[in-house]
PDB file of N, CA and C in Angstrom:
ATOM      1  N   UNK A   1       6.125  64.004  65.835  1.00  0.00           N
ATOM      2  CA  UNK A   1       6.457  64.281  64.465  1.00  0.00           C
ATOM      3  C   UNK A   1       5.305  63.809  63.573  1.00  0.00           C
ATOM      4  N   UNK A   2       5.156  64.683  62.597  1.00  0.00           N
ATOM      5  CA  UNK A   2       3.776  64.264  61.985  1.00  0.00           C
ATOM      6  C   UNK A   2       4.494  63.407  60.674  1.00  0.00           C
ATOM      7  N   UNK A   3       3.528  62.735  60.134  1.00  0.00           N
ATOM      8  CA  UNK A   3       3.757  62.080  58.624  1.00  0.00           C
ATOM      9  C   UNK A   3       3.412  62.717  57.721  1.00  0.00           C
ATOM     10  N   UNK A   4       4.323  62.754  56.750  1.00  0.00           N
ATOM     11  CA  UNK A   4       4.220  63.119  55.408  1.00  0.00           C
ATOM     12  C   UNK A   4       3.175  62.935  54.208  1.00  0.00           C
ATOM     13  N   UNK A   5       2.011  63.286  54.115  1.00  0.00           N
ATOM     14  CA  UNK A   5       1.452  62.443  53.096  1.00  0.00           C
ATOM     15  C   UNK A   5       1.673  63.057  51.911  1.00  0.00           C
ATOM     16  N   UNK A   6       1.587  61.923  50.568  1.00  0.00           N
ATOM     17  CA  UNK A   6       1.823  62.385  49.874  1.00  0.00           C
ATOM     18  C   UNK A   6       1.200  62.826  49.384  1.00  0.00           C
ATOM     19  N   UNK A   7       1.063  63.422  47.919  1.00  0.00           N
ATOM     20  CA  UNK A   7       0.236  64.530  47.408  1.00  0.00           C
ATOM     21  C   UNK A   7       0.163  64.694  46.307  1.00  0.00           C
ATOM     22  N   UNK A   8      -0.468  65.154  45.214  1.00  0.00           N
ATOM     23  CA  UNK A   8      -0.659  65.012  44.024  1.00  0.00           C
ATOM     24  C   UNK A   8      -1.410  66.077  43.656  1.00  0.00           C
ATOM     25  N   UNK A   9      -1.230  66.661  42.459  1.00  0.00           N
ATOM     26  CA  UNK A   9      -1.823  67.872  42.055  1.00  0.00           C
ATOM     27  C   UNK A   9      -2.866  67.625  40.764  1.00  0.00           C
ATOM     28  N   UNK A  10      -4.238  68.434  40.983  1.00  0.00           N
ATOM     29  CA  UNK A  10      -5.327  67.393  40.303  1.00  0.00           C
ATOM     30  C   UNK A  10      -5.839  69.347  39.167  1.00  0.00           C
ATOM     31  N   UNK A  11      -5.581  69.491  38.291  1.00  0.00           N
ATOM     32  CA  UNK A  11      -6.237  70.728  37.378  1.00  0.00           C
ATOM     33  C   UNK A  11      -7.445  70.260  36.986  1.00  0.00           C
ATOM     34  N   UNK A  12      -7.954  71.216  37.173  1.00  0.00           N
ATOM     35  CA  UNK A  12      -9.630  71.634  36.670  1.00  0.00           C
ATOM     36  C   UNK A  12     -10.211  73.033  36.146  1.00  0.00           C
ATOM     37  N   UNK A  13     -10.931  73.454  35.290  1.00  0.00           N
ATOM     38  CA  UNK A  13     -10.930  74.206  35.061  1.00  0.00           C
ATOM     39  C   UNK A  13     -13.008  74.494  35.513  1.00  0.00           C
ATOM     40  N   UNK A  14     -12.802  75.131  36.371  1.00  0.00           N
ATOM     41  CA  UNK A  14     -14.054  75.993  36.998  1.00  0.00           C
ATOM     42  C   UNK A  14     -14.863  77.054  36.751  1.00  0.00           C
ATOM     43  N   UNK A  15     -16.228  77.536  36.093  1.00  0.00           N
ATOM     44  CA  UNK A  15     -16.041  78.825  36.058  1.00  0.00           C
ATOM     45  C   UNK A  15     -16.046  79.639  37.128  1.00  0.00           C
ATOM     46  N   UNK A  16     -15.535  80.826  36.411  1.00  0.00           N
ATOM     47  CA  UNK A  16     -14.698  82.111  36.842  1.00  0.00           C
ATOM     48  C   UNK A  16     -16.035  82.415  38.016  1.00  0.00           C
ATOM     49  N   UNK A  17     -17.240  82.609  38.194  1.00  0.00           N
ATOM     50  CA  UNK A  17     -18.055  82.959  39.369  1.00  0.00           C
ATOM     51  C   UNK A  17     -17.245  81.719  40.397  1.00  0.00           C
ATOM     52  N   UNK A  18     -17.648  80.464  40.033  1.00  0.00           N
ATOM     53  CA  UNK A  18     -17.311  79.756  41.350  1.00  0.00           C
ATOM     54  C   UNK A  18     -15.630  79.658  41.517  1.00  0.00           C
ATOM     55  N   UNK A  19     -14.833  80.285  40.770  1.00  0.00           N
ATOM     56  CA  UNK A  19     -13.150  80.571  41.374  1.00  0.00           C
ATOM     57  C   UNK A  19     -13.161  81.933  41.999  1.00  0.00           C
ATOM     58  N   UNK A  20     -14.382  82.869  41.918  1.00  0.00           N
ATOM     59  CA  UNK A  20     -14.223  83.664  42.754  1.00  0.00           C
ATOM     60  C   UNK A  20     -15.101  83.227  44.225  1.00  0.00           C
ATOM     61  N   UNK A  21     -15.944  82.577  44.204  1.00  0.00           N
ATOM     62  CA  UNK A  21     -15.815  82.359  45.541  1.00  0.00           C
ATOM     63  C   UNK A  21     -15.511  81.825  46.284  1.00  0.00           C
ATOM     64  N   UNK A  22     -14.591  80.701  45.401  1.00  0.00           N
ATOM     65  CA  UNK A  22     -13.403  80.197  46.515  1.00  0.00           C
ATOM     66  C   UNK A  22     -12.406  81.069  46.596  1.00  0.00           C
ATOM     67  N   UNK A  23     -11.891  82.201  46.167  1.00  0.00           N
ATOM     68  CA  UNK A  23     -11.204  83.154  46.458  1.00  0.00           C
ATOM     69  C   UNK A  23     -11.875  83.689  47.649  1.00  0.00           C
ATOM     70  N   UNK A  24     -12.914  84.035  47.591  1.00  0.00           N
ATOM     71  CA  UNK A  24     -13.768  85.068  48.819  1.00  0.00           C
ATOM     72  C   UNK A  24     -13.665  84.233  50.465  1.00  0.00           C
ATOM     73  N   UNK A  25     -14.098  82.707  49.936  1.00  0.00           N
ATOM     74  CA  UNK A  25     -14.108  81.854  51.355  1.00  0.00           C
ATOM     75  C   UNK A  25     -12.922  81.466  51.553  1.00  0.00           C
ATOM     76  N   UNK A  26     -12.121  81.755  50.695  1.00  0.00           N
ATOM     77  CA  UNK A  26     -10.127  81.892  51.221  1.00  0.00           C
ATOM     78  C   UNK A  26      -9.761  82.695  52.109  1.00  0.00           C
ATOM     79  N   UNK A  27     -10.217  83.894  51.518  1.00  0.00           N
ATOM     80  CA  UNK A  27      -9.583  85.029  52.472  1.00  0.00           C
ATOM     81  C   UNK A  27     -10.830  85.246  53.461  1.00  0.00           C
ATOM     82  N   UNK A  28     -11.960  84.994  53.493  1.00  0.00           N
ATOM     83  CA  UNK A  28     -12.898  85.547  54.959  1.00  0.00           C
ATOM     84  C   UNK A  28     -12.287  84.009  55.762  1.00  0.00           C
ATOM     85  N   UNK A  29     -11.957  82.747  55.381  1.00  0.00           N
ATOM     86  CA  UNK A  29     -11.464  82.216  56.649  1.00  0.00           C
ATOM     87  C   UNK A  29     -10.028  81.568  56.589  1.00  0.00           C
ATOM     88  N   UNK A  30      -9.517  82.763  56.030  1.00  0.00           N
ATOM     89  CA  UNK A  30      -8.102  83.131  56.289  1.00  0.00           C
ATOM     90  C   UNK A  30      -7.510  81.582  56.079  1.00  0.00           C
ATOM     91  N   UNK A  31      -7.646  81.203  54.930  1.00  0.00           N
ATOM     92  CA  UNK A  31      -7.306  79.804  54.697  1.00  0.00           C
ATOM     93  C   UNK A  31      -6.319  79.693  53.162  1.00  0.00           C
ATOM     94  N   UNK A  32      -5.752  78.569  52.637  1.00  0.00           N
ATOM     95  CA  UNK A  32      -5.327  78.788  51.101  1.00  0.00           C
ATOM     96  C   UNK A  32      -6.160  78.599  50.159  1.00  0.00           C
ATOM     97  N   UNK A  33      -6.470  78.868  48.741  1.00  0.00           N
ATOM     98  CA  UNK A  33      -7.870  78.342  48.305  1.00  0.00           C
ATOM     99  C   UNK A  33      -7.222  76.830  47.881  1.00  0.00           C
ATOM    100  N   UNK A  34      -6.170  76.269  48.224  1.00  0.00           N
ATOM    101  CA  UNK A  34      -5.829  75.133  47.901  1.00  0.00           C
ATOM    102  C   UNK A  34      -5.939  74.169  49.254  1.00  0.00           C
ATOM    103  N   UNK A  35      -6.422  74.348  50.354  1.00  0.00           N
ATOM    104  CA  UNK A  35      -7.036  74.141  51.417  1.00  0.00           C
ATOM    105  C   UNK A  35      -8.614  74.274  51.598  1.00  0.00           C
ATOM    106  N   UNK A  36      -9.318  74.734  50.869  1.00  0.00           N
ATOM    107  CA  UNK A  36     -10.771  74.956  50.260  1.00  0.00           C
ATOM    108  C   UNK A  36     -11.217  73.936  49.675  1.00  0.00           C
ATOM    109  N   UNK A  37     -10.451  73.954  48.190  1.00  0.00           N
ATOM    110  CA  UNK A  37     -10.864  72.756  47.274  1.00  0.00           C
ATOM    111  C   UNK A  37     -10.413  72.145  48.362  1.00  0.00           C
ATOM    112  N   UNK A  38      -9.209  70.986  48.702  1.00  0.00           N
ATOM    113  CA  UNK A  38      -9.477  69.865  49.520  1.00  0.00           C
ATOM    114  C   UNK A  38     -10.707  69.775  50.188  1.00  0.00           C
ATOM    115  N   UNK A  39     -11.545  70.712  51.278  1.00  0.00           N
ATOM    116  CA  UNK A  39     -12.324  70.459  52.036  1.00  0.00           C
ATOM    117  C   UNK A  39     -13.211  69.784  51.314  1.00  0.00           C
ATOM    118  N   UNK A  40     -13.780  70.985  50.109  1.00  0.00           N
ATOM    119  CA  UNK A  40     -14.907  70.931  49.359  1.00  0.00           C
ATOM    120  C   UNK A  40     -15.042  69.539  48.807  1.00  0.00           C
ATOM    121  N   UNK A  41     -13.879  68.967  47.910  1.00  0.00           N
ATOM    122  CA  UNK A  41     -13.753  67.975  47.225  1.00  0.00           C
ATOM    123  C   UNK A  41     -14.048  66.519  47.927  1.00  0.00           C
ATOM    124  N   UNK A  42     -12.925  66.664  49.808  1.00  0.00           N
ATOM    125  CA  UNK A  42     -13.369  65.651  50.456  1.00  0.00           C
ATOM    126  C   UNK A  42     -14.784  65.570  50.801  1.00  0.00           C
ATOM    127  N   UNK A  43     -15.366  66.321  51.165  1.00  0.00           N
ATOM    128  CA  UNK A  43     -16.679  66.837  51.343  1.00  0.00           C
ATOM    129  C   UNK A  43     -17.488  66.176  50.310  1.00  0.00           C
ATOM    130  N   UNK A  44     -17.367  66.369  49.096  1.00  0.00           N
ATOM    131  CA  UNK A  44     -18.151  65.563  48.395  1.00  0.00           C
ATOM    132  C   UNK A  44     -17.803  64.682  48.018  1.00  0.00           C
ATOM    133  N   UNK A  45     -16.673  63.928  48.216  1.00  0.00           N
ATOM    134  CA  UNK A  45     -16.303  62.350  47.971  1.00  0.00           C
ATOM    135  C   UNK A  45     -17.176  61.640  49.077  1.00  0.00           C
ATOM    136  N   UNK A  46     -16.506  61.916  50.410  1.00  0.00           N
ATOM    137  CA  UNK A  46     -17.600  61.336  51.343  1.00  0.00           C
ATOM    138  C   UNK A  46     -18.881  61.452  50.921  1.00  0.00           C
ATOM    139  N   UNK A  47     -20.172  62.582  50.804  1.00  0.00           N
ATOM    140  CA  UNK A  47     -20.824  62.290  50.783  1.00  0.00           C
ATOM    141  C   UNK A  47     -21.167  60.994  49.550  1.00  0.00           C
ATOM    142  N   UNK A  48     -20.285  61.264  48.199  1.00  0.00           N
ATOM    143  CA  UNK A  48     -21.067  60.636  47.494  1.00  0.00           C
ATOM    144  C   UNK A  48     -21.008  58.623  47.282  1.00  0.00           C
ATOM    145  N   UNK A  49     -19.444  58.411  48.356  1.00  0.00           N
ATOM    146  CA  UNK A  49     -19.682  57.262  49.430  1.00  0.00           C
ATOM    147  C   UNK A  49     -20.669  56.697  49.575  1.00  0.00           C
ATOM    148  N   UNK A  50     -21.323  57.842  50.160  1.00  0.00           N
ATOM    149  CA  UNK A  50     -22.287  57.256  51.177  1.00  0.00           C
ATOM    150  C   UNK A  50     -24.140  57.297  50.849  1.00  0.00           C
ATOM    151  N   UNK A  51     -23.901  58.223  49.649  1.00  0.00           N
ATOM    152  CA  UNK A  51     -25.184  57.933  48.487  1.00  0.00           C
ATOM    153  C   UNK A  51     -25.080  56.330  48.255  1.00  0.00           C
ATOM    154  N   UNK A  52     -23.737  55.896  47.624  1.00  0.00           N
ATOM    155  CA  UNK A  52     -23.434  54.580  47.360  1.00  0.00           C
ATOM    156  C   UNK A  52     -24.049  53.633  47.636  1.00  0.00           C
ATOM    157  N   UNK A  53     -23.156  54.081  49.357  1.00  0.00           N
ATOM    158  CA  UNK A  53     -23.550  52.641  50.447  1.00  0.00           C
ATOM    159  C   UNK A  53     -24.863  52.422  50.383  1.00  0.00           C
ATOM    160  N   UNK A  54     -25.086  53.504  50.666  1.00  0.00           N
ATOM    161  CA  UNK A  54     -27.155  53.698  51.280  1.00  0.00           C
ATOM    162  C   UNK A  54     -27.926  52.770  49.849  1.00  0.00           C
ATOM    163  N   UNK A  55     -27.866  53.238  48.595  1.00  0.00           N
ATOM    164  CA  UNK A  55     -27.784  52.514  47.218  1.00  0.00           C
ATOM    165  C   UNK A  55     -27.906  51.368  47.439  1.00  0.00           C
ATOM    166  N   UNK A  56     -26.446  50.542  47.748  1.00  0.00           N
ATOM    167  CA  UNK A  56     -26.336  49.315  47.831  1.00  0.00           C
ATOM    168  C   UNK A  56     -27.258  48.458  48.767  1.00  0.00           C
ATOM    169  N   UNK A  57     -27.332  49.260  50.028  1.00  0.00           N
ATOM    170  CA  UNK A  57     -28.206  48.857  51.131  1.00  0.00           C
ATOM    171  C   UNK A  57     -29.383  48.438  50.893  1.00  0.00           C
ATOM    172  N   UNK A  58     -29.835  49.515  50.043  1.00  0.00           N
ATOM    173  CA  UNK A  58     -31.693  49.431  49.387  1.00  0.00           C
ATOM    174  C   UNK A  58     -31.636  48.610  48.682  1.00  0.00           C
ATOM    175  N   UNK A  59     -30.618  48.148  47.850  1.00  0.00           N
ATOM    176  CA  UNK A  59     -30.685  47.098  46.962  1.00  0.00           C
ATOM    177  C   UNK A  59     -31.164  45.945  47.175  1.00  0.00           C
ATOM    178  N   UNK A  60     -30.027  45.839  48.078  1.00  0.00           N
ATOM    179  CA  UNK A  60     -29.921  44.355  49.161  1.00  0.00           C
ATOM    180  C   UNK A  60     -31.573  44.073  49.540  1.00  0.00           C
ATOM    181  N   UNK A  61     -31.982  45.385  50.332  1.00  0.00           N
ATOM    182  CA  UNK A  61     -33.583  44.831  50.848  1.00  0.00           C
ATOM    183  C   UNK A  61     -34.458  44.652  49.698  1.00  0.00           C
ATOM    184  N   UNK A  62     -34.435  45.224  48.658  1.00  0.00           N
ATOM    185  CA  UNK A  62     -35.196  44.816  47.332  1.00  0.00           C
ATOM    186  C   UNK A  62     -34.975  42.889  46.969  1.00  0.00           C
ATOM    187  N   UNK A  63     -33.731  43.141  46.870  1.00  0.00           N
ATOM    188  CA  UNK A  63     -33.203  41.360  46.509  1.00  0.00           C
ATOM    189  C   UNK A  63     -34.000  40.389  47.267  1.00  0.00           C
ATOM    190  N   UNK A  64     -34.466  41.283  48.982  1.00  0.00           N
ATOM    191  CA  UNK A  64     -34.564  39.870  49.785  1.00  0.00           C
ATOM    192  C   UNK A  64     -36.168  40.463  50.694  1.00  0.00           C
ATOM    193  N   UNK A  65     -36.763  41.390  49.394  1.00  0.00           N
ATOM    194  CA  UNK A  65     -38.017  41.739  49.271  1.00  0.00           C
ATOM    195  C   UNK A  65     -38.300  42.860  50.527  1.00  0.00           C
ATOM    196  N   UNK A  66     -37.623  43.108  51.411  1.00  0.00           N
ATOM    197  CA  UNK A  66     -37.807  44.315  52.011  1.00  0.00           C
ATOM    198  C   UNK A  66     -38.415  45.508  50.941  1.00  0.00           C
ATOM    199  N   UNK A  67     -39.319  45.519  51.163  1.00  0.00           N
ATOM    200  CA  UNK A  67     -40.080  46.319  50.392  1.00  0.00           C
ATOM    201  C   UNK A  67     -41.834  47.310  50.959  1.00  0.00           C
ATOM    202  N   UNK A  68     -41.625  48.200  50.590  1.00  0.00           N
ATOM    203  CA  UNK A  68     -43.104  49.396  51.683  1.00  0.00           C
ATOM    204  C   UNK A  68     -43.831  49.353  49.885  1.00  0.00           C
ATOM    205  N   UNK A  69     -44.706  48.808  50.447  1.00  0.00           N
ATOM    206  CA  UNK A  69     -46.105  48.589  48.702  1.00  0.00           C
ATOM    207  C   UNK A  69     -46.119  50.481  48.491  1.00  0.00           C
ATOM    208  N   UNK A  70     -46.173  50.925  47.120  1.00  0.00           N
ATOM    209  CA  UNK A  70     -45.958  52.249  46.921  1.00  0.00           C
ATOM    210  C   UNK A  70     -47.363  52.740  47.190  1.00  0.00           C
ATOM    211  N   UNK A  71     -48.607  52.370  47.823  1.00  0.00           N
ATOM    212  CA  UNK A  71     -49.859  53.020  47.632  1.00  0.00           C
ATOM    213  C   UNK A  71     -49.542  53.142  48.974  1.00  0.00           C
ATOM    214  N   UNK A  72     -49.137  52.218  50.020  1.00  0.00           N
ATOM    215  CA  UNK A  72     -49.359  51.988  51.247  1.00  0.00           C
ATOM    216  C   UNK A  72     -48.565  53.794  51.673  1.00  0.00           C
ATOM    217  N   UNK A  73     -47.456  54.051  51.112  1.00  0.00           N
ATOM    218  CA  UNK A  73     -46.453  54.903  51.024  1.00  0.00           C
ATOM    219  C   UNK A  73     -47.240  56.354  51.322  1.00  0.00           C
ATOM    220  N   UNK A  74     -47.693  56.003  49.732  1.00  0.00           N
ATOM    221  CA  UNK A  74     -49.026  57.171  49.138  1.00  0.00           C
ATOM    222  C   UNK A  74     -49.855  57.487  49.865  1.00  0.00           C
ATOM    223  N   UNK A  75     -50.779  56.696  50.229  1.00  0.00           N
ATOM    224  CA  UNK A  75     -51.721  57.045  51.500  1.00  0.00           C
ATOM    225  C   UNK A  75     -51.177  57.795  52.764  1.00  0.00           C
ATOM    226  N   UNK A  76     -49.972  57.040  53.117  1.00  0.00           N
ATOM    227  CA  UNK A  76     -49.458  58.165  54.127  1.00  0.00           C
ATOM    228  C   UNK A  76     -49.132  59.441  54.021  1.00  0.00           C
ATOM    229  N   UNK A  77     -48.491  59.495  52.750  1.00  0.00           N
ATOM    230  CA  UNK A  77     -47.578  60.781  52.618  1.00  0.00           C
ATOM    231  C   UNK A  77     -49.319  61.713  52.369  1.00  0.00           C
ATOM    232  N   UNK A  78     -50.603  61.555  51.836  1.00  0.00           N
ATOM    233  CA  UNK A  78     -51.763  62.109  51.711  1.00  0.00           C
ATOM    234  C   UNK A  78     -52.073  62.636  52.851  1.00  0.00           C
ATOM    235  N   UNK A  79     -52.019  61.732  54.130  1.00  0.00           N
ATOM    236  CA  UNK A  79     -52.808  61.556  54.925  1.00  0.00           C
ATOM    237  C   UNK A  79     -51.777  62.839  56.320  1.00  0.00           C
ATOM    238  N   UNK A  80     -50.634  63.098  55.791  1.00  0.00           N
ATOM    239  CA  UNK A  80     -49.928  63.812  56.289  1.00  0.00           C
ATOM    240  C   UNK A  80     -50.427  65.424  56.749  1.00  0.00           C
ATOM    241  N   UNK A  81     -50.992  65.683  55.834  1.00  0.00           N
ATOM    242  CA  UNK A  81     -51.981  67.089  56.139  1.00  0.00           C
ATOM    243  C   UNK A  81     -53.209  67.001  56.719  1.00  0.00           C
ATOM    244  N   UNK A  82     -53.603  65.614  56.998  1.00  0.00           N
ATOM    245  CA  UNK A  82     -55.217  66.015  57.499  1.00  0.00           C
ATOM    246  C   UNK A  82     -55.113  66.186  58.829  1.00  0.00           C
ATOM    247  N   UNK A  83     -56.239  65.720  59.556  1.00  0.00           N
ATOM    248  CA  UNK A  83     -56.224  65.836  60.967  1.00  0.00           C
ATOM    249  C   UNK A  83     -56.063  64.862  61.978  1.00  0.00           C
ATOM    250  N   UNK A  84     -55.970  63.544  60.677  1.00  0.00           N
ATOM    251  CA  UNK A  84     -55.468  61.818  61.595  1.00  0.00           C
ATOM    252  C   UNK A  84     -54.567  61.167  60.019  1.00  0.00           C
ATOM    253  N   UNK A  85     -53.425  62.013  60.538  1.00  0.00           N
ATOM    254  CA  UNK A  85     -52.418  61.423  59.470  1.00  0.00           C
ATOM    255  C   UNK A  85     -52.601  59.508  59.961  1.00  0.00           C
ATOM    256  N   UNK A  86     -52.049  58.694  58.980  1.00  0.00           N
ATOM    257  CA  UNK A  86     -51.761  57.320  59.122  1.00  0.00           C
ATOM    258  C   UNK A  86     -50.759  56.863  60.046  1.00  0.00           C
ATOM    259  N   UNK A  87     -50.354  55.828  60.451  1.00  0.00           N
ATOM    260  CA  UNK A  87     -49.115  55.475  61.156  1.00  0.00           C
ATOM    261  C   UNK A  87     -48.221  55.132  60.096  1.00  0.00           C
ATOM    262  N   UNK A  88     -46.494  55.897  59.898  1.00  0.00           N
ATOM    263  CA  UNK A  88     -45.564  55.297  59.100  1.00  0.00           C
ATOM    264  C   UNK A  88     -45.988  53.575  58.714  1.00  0.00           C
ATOM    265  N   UNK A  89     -46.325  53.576  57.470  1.00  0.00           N
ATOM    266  CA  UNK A  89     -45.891  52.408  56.755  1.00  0.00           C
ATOM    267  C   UNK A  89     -44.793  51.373  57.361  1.00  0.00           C
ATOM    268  N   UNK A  90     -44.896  50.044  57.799  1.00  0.00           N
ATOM    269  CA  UNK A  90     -43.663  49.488  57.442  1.00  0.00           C
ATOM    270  C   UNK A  90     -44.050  48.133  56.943  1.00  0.00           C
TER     271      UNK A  90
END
């Protein structure tokens, strides 16, 4: 027997191009478009989680000086097209 969750109904108002193509990706995968938004919505809650975390993470190494010097960075990302790129920075 499955559990009940509960549920709550959230209005938004979208424009009309992007309510038609959650209409379109309703019916090509034969889904509700109220099964869509959920995906979509969880979809970007998680990701934006996890922008967060990652955020917080970098923080942390800033606080306790984990830090790549920005020229050291520079030089690499330059050195990426020649013919003896650098070794990743760390």
């Amino acid at each position: 027997m499955m559990a009940t969750v509960k549920t709550r109904s959230v209005t938004a108002h979208v424009p009309v191009q992007l309510a038609e193509k959650v209409d379109l990706m309703a019916e090509r995968l034969e889904r509700s478009k109220n099964w869509i938004v959920k995906q979509a919505l969880s979809a970007w809650i998680d990701q934006e989680e996890e922008r967060s975390r990652l955020t917080r993470e970098a923080l942390a190494d800033v606080d306790v000086g984990r830090v790549i010097d920005h020229h050291a960075v520079q030089a690499w990302a330059d050195s990426l097209s020649t013919e003896t790129p650098l070794p990743v920075p760390r």
